[in-house]
N, C-alpha and C. Protein backbone atom coordinates (compact mmCIF):
# COMPACT_ATOMS: atom_id res chain seq x y z
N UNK A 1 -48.33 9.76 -1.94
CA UNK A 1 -49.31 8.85 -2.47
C UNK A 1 -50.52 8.81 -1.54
N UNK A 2 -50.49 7.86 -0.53
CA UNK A 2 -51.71 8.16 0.70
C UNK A 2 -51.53 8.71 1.90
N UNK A 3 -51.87 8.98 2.78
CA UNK A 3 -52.21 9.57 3.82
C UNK A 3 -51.24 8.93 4.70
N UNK A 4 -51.63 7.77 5.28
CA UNK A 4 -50.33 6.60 6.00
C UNK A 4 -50.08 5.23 5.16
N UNK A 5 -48.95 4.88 5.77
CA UNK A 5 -48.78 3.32 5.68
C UNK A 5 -50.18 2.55 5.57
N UNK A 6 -50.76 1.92 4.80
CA UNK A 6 -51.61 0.95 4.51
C UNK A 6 -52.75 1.56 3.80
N UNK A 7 -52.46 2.92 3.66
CA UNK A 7 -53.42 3.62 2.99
C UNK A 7 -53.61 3.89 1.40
N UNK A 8 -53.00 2.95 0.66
CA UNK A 8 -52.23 3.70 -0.39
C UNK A 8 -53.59 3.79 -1.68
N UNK A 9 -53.36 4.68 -2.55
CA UNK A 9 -54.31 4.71 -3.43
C UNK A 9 -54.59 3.65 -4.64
N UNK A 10 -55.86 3.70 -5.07
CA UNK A 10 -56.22 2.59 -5.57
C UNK A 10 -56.45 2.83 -7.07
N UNK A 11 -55.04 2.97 -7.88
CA UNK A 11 -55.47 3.26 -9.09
C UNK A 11 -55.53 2.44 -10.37
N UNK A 12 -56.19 1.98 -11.21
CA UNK A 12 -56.66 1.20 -12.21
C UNK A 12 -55.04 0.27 -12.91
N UNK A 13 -54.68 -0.43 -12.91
CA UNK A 13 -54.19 -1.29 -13.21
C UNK A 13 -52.92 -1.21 -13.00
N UNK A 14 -52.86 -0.48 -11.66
CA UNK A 14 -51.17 -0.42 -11.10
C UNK A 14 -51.10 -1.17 -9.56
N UNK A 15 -50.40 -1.60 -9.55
CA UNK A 15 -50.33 -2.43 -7.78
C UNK A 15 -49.20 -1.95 -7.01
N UNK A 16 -49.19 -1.45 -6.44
CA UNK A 16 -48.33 -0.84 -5.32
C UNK A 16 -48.42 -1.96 -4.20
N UNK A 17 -47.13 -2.05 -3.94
CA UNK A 17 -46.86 -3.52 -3.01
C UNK A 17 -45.81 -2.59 -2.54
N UNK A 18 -46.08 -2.56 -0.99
CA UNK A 18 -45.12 -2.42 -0.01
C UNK A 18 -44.57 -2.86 1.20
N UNK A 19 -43.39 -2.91 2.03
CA UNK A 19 -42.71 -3.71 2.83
C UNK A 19 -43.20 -2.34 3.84
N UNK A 20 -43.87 -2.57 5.27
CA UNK A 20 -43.31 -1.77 6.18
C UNK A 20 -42.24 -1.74 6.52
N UNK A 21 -41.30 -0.29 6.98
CA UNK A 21 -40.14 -0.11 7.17
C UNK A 21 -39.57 -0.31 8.43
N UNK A 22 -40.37 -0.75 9.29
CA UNK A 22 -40.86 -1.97 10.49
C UNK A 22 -40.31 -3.35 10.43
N UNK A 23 -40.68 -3.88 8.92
CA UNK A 23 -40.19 -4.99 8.95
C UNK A 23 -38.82 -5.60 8.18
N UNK A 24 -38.43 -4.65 7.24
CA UNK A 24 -37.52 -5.07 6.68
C UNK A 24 -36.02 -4.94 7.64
N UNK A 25 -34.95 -5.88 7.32
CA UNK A 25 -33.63 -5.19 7.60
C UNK A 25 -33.01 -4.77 6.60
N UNK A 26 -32.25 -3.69 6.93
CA UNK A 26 -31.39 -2.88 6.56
C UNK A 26 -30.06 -3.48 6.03
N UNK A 27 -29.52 -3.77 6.92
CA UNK A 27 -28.07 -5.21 6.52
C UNK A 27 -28.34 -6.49 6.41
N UNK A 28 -29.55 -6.81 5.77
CA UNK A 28 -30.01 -8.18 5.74
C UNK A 28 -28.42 -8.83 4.94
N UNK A 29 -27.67 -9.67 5.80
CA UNK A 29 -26.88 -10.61 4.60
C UNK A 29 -25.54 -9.45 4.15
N UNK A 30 -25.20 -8.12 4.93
CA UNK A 30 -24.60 -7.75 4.20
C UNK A 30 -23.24 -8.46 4.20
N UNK A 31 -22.51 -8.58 5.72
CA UNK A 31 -20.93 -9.01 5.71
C UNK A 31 -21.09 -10.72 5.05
N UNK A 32 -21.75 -11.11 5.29
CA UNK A 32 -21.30 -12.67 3.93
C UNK A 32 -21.24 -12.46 2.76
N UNK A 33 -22.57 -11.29 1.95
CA UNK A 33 -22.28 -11.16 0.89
C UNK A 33 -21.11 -10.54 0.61
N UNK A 34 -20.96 -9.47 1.14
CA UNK A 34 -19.50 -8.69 0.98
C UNK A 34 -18.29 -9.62 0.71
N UNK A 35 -18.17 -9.91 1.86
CA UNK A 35 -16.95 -11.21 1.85
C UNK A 35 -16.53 -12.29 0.81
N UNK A 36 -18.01 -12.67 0.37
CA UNK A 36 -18.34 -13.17 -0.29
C UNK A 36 -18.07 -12.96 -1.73
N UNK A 37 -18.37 -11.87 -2.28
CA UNK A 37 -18.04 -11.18 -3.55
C UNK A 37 -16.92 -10.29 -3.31
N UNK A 38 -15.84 -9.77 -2.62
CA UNK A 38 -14.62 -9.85 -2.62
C UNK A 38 -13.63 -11.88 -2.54
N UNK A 39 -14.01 -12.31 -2.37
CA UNK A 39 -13.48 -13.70 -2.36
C UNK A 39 -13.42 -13.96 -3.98
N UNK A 40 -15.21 -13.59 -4.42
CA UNK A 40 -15.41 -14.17 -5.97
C UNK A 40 -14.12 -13.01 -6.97
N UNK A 41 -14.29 -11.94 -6.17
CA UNK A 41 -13.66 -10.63 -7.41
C UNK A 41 -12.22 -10.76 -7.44
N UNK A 42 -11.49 -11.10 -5.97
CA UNK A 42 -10.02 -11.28 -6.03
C UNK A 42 -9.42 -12.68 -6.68
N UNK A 43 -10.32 -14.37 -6.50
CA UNK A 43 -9.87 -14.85 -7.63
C UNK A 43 -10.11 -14.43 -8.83
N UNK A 44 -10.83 -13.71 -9.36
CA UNK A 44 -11.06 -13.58 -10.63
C UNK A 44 -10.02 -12.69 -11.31
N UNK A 45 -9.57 -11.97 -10.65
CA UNK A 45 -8.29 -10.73 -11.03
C UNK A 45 -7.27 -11.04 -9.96
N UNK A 46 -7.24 -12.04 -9.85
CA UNK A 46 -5.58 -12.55 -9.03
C UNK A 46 -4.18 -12.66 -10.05
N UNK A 47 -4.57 -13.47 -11.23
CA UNK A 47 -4.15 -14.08 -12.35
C UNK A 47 -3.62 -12.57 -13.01
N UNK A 48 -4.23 -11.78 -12.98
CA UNK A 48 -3.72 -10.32 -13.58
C UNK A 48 -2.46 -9.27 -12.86
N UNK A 49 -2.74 -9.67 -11.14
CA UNK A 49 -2.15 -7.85 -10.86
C UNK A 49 -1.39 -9.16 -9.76
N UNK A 50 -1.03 -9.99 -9.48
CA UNK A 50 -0.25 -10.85 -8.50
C UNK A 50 1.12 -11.14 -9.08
N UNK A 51 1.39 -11.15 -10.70
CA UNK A 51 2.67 -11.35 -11.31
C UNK A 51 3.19 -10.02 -10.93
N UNK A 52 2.84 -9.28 -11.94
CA UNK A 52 3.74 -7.72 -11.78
C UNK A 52 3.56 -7.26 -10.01
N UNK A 53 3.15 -7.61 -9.63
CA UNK A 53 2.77 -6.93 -8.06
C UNK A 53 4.09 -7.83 -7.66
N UNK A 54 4.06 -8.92 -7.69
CA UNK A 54 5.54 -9.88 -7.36
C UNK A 54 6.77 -9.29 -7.63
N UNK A 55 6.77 -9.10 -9.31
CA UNK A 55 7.76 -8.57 -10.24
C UNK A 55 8.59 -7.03 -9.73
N UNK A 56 7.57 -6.57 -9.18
CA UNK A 56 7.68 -4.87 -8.45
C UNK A 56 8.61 -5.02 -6.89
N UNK A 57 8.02 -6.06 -6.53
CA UNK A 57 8.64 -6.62 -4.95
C UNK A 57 10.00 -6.93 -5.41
N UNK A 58 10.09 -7.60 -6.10
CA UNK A 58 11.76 -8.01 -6.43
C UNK A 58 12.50 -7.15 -7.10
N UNK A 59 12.39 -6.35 -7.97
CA UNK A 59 12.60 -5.48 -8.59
C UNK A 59 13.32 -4.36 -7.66
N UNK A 60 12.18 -4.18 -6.66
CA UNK A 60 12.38 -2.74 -5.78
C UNK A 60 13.63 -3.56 -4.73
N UNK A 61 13.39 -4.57 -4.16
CA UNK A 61 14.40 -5.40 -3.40
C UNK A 61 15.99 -6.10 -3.55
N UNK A 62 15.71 -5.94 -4.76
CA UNK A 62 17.40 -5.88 -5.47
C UNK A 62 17.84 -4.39 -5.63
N UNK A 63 17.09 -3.45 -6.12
CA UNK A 63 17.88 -1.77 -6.82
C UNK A 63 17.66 -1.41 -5.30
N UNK A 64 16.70 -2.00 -3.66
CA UNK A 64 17.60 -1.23 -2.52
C UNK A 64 18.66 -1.96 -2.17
N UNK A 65 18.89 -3.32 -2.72
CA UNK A 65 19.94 -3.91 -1.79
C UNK A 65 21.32 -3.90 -2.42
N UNK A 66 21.47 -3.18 -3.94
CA UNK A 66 21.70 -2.13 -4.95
C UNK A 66 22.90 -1.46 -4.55
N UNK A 67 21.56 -0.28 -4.16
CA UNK A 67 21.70 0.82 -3.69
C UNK A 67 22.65 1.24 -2.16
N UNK A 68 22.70 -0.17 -1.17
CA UNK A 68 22.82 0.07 0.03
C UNK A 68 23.97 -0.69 0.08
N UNK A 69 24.27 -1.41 -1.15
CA UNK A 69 25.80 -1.90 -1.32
C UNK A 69 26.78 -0.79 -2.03
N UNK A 70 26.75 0.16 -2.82
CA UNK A 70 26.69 0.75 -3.44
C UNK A 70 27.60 2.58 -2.45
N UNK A 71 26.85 2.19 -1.56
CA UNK A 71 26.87 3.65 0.11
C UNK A 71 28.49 2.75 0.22
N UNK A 72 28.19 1.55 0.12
CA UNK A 72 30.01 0.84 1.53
C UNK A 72 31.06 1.46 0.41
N UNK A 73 32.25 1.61 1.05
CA UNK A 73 33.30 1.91 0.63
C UNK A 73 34.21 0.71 0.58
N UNK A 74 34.96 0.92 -0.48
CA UNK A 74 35.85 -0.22 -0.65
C UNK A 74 37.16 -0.48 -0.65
N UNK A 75 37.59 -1.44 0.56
CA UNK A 75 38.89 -1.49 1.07
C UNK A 75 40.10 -1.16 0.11
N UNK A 76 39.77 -1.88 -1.10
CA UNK A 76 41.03 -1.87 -2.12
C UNK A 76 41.21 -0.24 -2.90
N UNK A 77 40.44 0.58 -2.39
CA UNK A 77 40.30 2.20 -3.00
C UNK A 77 41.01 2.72 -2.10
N UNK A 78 41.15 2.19 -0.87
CA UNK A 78 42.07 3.09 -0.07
C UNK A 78 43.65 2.26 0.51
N UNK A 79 43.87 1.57 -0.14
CA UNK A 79 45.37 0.89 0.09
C UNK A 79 46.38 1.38 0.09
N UNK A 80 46.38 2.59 -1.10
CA UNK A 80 47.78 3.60 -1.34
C UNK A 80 47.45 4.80 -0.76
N UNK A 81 46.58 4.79 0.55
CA UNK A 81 46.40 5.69 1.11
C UNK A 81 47.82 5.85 2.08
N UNK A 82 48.31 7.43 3.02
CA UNK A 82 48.84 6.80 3.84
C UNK A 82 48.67 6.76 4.84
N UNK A 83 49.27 6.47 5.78
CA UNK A 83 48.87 5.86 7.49
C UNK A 83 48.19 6.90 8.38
N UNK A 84 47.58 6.68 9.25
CA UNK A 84 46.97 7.73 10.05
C UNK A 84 48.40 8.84 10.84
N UNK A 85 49.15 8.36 11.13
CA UNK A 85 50.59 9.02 11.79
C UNK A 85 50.97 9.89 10.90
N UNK A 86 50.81 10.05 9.18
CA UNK A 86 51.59 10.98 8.91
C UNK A 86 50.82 12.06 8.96
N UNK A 87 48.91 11.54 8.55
CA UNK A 87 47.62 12.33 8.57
C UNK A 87 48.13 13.15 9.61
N UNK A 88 47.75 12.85 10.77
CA UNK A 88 48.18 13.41 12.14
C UNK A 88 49.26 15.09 11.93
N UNK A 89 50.48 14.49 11.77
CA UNK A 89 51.82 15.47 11.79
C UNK A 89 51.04 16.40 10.56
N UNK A 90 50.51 16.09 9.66
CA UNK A 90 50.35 17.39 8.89
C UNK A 90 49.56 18.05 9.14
N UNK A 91 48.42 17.71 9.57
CA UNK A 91 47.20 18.29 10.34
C UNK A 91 47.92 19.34 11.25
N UNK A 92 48.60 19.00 12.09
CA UNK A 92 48.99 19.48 12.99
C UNK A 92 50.50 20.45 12.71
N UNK A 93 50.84 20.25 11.79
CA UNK A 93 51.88 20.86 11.31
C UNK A 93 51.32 22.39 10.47
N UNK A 94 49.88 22.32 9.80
CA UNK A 94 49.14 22.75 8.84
C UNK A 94 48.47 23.51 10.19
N UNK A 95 48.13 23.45 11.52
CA UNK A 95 47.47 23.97 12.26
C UNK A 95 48.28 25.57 13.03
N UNK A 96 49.58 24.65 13.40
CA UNK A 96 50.65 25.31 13.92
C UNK A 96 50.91 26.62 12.82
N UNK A 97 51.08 26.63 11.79
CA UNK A 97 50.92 27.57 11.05
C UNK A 97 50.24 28.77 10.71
N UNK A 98 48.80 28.42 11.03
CA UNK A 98 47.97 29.59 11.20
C UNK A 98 47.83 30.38 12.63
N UNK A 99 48.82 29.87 13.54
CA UNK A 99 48.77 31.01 14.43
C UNK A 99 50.18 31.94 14.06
């Protein structure tokens, strides 16, 4: 447009208004506004994604606690098992053999 800053051309029914880049700031206001309009945006969509986001927490917290009951073994499955002493003698009876 002109030559420098304050120089600008003078054309018939247009106004060119400018800020030196001197004077303005750059982050004028940014972290309040920010803060600010995340504060306004998360109540506004709290009411939406905070149920199922809950619903997902419990959900996932029962199918691991599920899951991790599920791994234990259970005493009454092994009752008509028999004793470690006879385990033993056959092991060892079953060993003696292959030489």
């Amino acid at each position: 447009m002109g030559k420098f800053f304050g120089n600008l051309y003078h054309i018939r029914n247009i106004i060119y208004i400018r800020l030196s880049p001197y004077e303005q700031k750059a982050f004028a206001n940014y972290w309040p506004n920010t803060i600010r309009g995340f504060k306004r945006d998360f109540n506004a969509n709290a009411a939406y994604f905070i149920p199922p986001l809950l619903l997902f927490v419990m959900i996932r917290h029962w199918a691991n606690a599920e899951f991790e009951k599920s791994l234990r073994k259970k005493p009454e499955d092994y009752e008509n098992d028999r004793n470690d002493e006879i385990k033993c003698k056959l092991v060892l009876k079953n060993f003696s053999k292959r030489k």
